[in-house]
PDB file of N, CA and C in Angstrom:
ATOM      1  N   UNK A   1     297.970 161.962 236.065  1.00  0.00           N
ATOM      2  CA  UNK A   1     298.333 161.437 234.749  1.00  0.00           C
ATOM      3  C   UNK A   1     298.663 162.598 233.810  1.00  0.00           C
ATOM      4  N   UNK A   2     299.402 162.469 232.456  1.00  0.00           N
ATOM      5  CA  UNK A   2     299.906 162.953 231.799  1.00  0.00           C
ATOM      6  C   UNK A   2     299.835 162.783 230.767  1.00  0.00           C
ATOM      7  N   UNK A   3     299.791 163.111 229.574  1.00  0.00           N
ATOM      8  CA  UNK A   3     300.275 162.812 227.846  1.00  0.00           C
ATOM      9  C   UNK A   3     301.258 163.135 227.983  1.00  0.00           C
ATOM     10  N   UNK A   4     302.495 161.748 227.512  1.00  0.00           N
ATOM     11  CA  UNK A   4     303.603 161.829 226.933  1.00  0.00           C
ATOM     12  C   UNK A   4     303.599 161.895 225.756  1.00  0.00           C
ATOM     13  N   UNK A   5     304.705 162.399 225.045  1.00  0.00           N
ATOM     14  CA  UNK A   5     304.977 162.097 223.363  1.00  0.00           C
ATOM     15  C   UNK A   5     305.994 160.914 223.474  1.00  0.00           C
ATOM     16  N   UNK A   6     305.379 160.074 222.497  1.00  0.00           N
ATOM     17  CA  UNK A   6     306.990 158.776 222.237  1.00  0.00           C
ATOM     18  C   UNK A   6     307.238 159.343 220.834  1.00  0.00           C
ATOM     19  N   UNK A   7     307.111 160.223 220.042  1.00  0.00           N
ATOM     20  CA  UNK A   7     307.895 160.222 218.730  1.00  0.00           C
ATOM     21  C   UNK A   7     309.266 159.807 218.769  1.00  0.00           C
ATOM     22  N   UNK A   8     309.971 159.906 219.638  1.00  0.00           N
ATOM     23  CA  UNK A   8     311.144 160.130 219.693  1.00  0.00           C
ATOM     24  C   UNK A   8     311.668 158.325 219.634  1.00  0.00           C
ATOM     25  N   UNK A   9     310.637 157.393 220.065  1.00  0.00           N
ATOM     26  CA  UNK A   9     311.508 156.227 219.817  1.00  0.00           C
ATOM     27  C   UNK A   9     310.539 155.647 218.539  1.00  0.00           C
ATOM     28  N   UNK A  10     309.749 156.127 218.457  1.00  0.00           N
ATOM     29  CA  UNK A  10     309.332 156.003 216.523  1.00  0.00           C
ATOM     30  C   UNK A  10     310.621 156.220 215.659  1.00  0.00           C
ATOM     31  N   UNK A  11     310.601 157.655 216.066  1.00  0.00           N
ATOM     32  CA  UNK A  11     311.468 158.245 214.523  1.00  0.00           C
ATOM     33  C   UNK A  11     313.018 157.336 214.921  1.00  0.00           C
ATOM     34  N   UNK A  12     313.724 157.275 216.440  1.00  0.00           N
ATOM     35  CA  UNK A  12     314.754 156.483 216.389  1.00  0.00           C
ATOM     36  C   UNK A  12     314.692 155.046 216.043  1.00  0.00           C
ATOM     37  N   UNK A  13     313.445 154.394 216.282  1.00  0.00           N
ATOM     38  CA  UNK A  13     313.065 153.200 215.420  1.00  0.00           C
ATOM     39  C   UNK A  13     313.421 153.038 213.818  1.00  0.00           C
ATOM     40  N   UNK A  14     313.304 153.918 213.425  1.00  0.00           N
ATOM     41  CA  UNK A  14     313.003 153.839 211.991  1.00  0.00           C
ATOM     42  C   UNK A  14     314.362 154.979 211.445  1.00  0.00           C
ATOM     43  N   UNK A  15     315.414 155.542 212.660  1.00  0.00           N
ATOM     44  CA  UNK A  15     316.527 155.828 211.417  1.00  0.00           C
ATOM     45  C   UNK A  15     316.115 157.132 211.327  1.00  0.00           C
ATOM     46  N   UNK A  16     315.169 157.790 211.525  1.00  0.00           N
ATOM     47  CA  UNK A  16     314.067 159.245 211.078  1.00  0.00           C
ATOM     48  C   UNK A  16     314.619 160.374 211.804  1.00  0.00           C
ATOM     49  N   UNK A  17     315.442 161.370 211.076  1.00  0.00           N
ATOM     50  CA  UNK A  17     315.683 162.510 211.550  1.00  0.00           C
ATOM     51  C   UNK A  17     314.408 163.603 212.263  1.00  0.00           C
ATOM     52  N   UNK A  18     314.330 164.800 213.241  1.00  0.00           N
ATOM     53  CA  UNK A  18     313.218 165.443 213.275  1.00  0.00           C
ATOM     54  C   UNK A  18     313.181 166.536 211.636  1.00  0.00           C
ATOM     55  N   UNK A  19     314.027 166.548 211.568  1.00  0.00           N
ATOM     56  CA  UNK A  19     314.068 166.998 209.733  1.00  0.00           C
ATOM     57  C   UNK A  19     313.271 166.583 208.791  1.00  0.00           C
ATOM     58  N   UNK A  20     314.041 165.635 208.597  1.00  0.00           N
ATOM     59  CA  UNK A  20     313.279 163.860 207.615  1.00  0.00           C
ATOM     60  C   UNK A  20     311.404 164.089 207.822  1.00  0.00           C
ATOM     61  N   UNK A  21     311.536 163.778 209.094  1.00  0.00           N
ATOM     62  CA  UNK A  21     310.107 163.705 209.653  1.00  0.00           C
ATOM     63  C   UNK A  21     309.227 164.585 209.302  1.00  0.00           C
ATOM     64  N   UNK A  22     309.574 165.747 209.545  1.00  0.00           N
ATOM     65  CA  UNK A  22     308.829 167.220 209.301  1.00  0.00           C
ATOM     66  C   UNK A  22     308.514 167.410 207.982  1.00  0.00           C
ATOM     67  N   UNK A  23     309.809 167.191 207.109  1.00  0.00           N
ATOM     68  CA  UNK A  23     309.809 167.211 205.803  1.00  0.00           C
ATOM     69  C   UNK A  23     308.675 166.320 205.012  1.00  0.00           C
ATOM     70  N   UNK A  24     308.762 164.831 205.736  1.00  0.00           N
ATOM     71  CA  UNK A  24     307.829 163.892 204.871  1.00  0.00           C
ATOM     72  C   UNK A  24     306.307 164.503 205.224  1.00  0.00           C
ATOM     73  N   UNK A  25     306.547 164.759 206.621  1.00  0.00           N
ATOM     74  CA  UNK A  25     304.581 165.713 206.892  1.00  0.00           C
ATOM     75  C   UNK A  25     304.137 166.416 206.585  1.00  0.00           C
ATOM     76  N   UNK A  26     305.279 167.560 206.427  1.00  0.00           N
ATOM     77  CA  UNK A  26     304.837 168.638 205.699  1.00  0.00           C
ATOM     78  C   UNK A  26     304.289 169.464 207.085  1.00  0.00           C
ATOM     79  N   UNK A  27     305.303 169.592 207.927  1.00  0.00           N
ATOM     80  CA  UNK A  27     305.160 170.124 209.104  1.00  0.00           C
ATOM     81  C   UNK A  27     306.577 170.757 209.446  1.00  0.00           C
ATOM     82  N   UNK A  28     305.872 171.777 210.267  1.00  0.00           N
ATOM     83  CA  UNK A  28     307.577 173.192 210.747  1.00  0.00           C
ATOM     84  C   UNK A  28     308.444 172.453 211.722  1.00  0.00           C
ATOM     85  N   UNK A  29     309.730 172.318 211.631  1.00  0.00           N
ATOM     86  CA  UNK A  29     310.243 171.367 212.434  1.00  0.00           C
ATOM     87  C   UNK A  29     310.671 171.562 213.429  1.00  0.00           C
ATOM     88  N   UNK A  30     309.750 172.726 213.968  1.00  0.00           N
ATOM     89  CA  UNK A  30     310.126 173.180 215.913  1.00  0.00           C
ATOM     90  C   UNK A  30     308.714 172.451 216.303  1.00  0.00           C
ATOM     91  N   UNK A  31     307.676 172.273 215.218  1.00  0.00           N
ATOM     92  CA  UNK A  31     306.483 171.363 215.506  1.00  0.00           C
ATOM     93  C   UNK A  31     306.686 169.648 215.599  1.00  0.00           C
ATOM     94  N   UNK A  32     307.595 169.205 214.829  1.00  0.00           N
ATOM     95  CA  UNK A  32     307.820 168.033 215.554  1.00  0.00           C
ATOM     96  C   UNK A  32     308.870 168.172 216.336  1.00  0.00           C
ATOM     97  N   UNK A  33     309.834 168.781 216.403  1.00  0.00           N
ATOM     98  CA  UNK A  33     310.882 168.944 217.577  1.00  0.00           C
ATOM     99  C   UNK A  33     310.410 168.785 218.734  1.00  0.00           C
ATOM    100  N   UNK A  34     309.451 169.819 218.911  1.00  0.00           N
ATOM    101  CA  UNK A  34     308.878 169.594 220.883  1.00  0.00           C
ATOM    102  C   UNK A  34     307.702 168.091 220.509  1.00  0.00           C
ATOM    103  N   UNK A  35     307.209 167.727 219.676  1.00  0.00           N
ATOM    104  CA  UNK A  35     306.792 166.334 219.939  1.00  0.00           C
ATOM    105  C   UNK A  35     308.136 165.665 220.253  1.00  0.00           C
ATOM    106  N   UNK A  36     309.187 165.378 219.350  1.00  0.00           N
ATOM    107  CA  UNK A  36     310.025 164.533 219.763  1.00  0.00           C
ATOM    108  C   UNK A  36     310.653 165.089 221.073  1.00  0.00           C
ATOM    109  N   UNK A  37     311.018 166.154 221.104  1.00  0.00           N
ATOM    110  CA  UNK A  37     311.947 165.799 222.522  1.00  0.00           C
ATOM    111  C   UNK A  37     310.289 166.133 224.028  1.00  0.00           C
ATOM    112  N   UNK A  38     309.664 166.033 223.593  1.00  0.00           N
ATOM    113  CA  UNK A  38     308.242 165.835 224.642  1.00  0.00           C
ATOM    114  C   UNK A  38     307.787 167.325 225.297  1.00  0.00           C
ATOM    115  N   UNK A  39     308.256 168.459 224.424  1.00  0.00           N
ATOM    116  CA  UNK A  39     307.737 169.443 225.304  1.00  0.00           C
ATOM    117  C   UNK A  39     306.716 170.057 224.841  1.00  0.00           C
ATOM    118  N   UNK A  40     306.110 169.955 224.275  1.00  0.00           N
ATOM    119  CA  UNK A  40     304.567 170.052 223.115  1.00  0.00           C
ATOM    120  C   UNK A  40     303.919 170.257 224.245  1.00  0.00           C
ATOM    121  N   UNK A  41     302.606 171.935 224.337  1.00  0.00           N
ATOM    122  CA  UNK A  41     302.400 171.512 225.236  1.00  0.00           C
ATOM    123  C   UNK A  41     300.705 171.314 225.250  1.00  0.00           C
ATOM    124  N   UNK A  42     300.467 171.750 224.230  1.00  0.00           N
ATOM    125  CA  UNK A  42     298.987 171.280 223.424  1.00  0.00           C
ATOM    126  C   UNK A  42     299.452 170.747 222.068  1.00  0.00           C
ATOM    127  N   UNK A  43     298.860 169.290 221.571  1.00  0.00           N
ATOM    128  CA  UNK A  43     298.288 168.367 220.566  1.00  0.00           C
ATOM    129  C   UNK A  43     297.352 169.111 219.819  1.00  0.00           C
ATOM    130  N   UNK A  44     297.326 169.173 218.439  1.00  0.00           N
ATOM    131  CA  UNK A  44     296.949 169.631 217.545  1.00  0.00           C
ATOM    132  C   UNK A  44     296.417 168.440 216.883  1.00  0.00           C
ATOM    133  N   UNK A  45     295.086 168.222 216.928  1.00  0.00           N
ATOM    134  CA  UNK A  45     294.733 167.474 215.958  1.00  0.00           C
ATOM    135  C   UNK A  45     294.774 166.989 214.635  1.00  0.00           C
ATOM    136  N   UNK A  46     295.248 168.042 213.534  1.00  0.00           N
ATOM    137  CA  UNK A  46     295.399 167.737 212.132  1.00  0.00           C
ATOM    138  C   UNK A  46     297.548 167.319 212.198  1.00  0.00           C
ATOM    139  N   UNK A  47     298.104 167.993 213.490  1.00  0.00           N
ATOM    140  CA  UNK A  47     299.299 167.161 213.224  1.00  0.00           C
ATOM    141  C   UNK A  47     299.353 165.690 213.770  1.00  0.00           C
ATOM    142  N   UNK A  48     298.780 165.697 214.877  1.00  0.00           N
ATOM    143  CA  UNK A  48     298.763 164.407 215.557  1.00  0.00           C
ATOM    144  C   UNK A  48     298.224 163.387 214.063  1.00  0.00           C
ATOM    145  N   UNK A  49     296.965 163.946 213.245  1.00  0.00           N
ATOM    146  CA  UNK A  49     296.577 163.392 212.441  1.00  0.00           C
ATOM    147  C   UNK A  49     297.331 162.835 211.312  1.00  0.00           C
ATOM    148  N   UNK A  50     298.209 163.629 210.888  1.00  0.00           N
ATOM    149  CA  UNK A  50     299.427 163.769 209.630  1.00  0.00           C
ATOM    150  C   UNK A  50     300.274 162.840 210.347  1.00  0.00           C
ATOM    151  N   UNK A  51     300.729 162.986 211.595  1.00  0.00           N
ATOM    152  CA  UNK A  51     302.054 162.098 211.627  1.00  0.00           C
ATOM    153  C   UNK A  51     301.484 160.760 211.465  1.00  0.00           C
ATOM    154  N   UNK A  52     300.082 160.085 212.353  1.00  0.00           N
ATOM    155  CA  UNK A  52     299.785 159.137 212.249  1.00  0.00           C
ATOM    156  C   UNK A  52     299.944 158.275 210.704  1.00  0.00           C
ATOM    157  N   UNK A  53     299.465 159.229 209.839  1.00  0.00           N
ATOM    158  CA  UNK A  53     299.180 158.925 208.483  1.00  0.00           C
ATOM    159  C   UNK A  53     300.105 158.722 207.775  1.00  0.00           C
ATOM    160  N   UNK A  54     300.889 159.864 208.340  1.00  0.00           N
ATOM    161  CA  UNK A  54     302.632 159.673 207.416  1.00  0.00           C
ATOM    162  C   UNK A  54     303.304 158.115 207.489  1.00  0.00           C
ATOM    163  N   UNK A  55     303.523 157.985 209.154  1.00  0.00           N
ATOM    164  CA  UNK A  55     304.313 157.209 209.727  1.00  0.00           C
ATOM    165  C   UNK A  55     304.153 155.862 209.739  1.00  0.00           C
ATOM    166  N   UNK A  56     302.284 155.830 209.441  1.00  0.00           N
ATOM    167  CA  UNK A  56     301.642 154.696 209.165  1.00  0.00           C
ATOM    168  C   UNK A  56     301.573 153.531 210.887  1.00  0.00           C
ATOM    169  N   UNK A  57     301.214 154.921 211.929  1.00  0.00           N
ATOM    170  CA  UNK A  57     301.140 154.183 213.238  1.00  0.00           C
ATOM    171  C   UNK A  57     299.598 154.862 213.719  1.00  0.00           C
ATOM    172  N   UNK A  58     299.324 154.251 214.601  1.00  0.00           N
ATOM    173  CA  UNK A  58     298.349 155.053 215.523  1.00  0.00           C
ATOM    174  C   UNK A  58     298.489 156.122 216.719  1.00  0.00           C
ATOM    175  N   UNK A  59     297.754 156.718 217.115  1.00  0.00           N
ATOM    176  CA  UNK A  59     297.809 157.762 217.870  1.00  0.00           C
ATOM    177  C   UNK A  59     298.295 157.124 219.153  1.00  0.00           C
ATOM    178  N   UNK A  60     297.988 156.086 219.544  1.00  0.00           N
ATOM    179  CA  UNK A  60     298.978 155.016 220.864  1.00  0.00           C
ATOM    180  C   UNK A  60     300.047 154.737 220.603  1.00  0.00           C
ATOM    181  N   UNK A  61     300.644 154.521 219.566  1.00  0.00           N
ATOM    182  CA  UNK A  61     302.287 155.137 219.313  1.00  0.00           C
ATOM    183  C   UNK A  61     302.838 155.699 219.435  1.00  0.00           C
ATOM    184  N   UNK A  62     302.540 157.029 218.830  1.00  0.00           N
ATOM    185  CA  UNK A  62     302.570 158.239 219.016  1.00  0.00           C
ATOM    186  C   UNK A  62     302.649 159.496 220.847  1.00  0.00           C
ATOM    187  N   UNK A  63     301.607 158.620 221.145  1.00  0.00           N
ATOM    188  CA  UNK A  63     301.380 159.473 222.568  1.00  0.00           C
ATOM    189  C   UNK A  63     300.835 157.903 223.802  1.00  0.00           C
ATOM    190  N   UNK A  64     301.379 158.753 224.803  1.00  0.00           N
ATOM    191  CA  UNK A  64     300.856 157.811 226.061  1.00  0.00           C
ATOM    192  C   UNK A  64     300.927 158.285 226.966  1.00  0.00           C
ATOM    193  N   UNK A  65     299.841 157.631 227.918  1.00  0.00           N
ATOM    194  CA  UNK A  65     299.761 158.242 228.949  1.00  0.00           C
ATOM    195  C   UNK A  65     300.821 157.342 230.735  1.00  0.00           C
ATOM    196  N   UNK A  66     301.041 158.917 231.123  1.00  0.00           N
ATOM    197  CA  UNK A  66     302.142 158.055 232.490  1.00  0.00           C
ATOM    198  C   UNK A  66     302.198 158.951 233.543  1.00  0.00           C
ATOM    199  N   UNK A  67     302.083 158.574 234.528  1.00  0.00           N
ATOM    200  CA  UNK A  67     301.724 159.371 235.907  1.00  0.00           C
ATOM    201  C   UNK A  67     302.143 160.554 236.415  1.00  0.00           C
ATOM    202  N   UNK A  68     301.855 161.271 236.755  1.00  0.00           N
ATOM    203  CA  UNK A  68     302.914 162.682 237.025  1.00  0.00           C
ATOM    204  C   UNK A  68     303.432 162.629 237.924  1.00  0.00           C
ATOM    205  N   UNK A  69     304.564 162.560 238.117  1.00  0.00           N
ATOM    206  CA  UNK A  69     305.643 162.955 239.223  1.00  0.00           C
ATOM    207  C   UNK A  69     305.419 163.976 239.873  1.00  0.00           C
ATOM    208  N   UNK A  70     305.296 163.814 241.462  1.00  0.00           N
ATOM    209  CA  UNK A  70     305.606 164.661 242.173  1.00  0.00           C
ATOM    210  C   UNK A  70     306.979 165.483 242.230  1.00  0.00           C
ATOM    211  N   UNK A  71     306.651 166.698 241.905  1.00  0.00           N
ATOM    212  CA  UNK A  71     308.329 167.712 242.120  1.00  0.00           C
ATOM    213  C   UNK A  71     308.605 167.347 243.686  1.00  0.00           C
ATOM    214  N   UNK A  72     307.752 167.264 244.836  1.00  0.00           N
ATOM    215  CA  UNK A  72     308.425 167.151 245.888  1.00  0.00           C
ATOM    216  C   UNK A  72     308.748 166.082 246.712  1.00  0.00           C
ATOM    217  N   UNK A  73     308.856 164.727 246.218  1.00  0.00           N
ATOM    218  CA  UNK A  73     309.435 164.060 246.565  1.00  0.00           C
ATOM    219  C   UNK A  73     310.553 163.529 245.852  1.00  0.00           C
TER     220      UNK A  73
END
């Protein structure tokens, strides 16, 4: 298993640039960048915390979990 990031169909839900986004959090926007495009590779608690708050979702919005692919098959 894995943590995925879904920001990416939040913020496309809602129209939300990674700009927009960063801007309303008050976060550096290579920090939501790798949330949105999923390459984050440690979660930070006070951002995970902020976006929740901003965005007005929960942390299961935000992130989920999904199986890891084998590279060799």
């Amino acid at each position: 298993m894995r943590v995925k990031s879904t920001l990416k169909q939040v913020l496309d839900e809602r129209n939300l640039s990674i700009s927009k986004c960063a801007e309303m959090c008050s976060l550096p926007k290579e920090t939501v960048r790798r949330m949105y495009n999923d390459t984050t590779m440690q979660y930070q608690r006070d951002t995970l915390g902020t976006l929740c708050k901003v965005l007005n979702v929960s942390i299961s919005d935000i992130l989920a979990l999904e199986d890891k692919k084998d590279d060799g098959q």
